[in-house]
Every structure is written in structure tokens, then in C-alpha cells.
C-alpha atoms as a PDB file:
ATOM      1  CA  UNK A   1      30.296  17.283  -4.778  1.00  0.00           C
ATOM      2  CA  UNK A   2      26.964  18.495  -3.562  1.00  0.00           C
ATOM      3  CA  UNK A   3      25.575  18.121  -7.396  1.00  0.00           C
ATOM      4  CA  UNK A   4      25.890  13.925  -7.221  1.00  0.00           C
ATOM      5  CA  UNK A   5      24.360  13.950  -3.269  1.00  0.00           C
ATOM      6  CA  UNK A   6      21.229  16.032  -4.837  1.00  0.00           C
ATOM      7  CA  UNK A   7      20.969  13.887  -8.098  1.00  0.00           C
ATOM      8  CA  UNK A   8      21.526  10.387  -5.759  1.00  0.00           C
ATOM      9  CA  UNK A   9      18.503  11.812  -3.450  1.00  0.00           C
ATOM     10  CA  UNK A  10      16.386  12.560  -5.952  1.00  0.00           C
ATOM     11  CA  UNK A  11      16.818   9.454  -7.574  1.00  0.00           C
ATOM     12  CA  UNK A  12      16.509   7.295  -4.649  1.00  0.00           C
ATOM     13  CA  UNK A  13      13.422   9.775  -3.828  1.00  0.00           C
ATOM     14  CA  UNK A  14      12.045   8.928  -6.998  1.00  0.00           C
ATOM     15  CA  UNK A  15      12.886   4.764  -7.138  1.00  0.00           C
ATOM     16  CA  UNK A  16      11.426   4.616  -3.789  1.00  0.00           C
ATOM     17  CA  UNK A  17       7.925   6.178  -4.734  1.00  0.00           C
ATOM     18  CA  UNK A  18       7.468   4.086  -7.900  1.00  0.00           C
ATOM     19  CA  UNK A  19       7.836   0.955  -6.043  1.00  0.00           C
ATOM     20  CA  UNK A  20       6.074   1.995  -3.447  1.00  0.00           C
ATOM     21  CA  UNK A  21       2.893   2.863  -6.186  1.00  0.00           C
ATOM     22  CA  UNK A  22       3.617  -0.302  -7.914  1.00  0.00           C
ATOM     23  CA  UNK A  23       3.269  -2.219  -4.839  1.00  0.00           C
ATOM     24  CA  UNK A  24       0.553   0.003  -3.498  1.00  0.00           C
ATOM     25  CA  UNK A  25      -1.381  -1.443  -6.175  1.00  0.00           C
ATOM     26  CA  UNK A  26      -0.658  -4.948  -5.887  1.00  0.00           C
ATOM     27  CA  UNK A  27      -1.933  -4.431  -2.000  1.00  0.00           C
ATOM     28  CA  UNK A  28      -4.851  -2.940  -2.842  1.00  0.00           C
ATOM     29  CA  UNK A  29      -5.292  -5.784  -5.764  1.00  0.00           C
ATOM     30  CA  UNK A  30      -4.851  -8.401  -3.285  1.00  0.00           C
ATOM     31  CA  UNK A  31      -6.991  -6.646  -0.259  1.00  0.00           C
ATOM     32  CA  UNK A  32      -9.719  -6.950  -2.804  1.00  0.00           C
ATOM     33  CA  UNK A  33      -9.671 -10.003  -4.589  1.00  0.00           C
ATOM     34  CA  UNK A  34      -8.845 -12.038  -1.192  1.00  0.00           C
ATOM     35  CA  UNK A  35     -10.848 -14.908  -0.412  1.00  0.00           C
ATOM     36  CA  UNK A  36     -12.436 -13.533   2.470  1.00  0.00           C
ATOM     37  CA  UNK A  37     -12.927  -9.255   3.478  1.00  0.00           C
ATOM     38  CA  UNK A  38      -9.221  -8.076   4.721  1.00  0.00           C
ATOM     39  CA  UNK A  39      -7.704  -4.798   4.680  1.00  0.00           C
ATOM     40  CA  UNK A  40      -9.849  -3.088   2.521  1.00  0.00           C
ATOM     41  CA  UNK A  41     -13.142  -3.689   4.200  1.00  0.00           C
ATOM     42  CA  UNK A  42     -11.366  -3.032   7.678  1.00  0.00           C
ATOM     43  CA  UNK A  43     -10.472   0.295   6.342  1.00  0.00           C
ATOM     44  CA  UNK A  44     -13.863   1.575   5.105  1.00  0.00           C
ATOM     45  CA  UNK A  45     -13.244   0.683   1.510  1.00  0.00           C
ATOM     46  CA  UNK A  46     -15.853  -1.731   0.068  1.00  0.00           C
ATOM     47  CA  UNK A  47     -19.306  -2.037   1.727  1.00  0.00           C
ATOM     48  CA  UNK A  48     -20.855  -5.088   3.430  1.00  0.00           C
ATOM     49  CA  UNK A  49     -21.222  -6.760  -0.403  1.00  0.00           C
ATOM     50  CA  UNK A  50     -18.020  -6.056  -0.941  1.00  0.00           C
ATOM     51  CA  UNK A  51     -18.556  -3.630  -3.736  1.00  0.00           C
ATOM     52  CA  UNK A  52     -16.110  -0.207  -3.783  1.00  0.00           C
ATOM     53  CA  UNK A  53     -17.802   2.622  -2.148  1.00  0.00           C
ATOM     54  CA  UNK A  54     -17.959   4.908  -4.397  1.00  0.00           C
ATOM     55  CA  UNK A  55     -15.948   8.104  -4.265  1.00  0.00           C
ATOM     56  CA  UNK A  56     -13.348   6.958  -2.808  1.00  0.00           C
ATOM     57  CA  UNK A  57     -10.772   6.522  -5.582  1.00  0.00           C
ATOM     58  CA  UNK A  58      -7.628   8.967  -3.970  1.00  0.00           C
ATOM     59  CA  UNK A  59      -8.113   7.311   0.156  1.00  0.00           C
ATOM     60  CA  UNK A  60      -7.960   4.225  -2.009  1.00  0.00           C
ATOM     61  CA  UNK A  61      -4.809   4.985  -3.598  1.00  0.00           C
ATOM     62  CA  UNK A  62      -3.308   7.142  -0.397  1.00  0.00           C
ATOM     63  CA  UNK A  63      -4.056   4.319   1.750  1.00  0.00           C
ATOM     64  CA  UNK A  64      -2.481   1.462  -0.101  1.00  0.00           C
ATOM     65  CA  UNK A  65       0.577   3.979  -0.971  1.00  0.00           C
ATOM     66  CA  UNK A  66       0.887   4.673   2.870  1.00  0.00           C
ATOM     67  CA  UNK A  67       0.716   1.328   3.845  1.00  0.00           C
ATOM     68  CA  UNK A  68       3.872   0.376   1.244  1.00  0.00           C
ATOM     69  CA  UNK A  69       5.895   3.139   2.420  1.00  0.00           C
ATOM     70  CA  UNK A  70       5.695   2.733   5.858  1.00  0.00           C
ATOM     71  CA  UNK A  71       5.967  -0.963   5.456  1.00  0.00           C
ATOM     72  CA  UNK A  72       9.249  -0.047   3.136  1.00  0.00           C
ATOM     73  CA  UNK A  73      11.344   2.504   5.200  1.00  0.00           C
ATOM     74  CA  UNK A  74      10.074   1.552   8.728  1.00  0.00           C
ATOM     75  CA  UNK A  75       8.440  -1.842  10.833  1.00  0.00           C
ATOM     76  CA  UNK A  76       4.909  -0.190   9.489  1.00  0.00           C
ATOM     77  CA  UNK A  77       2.664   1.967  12.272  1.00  0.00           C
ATOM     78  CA  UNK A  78      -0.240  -1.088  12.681  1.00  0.00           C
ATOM     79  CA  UNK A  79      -2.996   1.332  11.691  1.00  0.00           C
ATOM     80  CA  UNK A  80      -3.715  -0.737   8.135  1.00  0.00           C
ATOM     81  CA  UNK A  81      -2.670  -4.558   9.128  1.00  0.00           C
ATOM     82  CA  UNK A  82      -2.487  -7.669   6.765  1.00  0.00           C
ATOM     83  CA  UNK A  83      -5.396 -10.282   7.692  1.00  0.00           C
ATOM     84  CA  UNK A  84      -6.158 -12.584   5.130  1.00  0.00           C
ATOM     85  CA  UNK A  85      -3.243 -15.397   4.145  1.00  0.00           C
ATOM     86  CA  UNK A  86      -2.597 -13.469   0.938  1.00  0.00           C
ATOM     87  CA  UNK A  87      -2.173 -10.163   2.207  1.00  0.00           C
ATOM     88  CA  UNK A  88      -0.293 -11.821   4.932  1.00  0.00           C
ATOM     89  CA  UNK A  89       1.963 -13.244   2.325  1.00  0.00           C
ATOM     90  CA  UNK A  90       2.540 -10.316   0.601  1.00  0.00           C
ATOM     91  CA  UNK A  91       3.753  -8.213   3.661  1.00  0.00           C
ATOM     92  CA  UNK A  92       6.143 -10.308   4.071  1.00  0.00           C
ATOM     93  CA  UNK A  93       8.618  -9.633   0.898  1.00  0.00           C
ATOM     94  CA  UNK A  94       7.591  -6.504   0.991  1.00  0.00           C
END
């Protein structure tokens, strides 16, 4: 019946964007504690000190989110790339 397709959607709909938040975090956890500037500073995100910039708190969050979810559902578009050994590590189970 059409009822169980809409509730499995919306389920999957909704299983699929927690993860991808929870995950979206962990990226954005490792892009800034990394050993050396990676994804984060290659996307505008923490200045030459590598301190946040300020204002920036939802392209933060959007950014790491898109990066999951494309890296989830598809091969991932290249735009926001792993380049330190943890991140690198990371994209892989992911």
C-alpha cells in the first residue's frame, strides 16, 4: 500500500539526514583538529592562524553536511576533498 512506501521514505529520508549530521560533525571535528590545515582552511573556514572566522557558523555546518551526503548517496562532486591522513581516513568508511 502507498501508506508503508510514504512511511519507508520518510524514514529512510530521515535515517539518512541524521547520519549524515552526525558525520558532518565528525568531518568538520577532524578538518579542524588535523595535524596540519585540510579541508577547512581550503574552504575559507579558519584564517591563516587557524582560528574560526567568525560568522560563519551555518557554511560551517552546510558544508560539512554537503560533503557527507554527497559522499553517502553518490562518488562525492570533488569540490570539498579530504587532504590530511585523518580526513583521508575518514572518507574512506564513510
Amino acid at each position: 500500500p502507498k501508506s508503508i512506501f510514504m512511511t519507508t521514505a520518510v524514514e529512510l529520508a530521515f535515517v539518512i539526514s541524521l547520519l549524515g549530521h552526525w558525520l558532518g560533525c565528525l568531518w568538520f571535528r577532524i578538518g579542524r583538529e588535523s595535524s596540519e590545515p585540510g579541508w577547512t582552511a581550503a574552504q575559507g573556514l579558519e584564517d591563516g592562524d587557524r582560528q574560526i572566522v567568525p560568522g560563519q557558523l551555518y557554511y560551517q555546518w552546510i558544508s560539512s553536511f554537503y560533503w557527507t551526503i554527497t559522499t553517502m548517496t553518490t562518488i562525492g562532486y570533488g569540490d570539498i576533498t579530504a587532504t590530511t591522513k585523518e580526513e583521508r581516513t575518514m572518507a574512506i568508511f564513510v
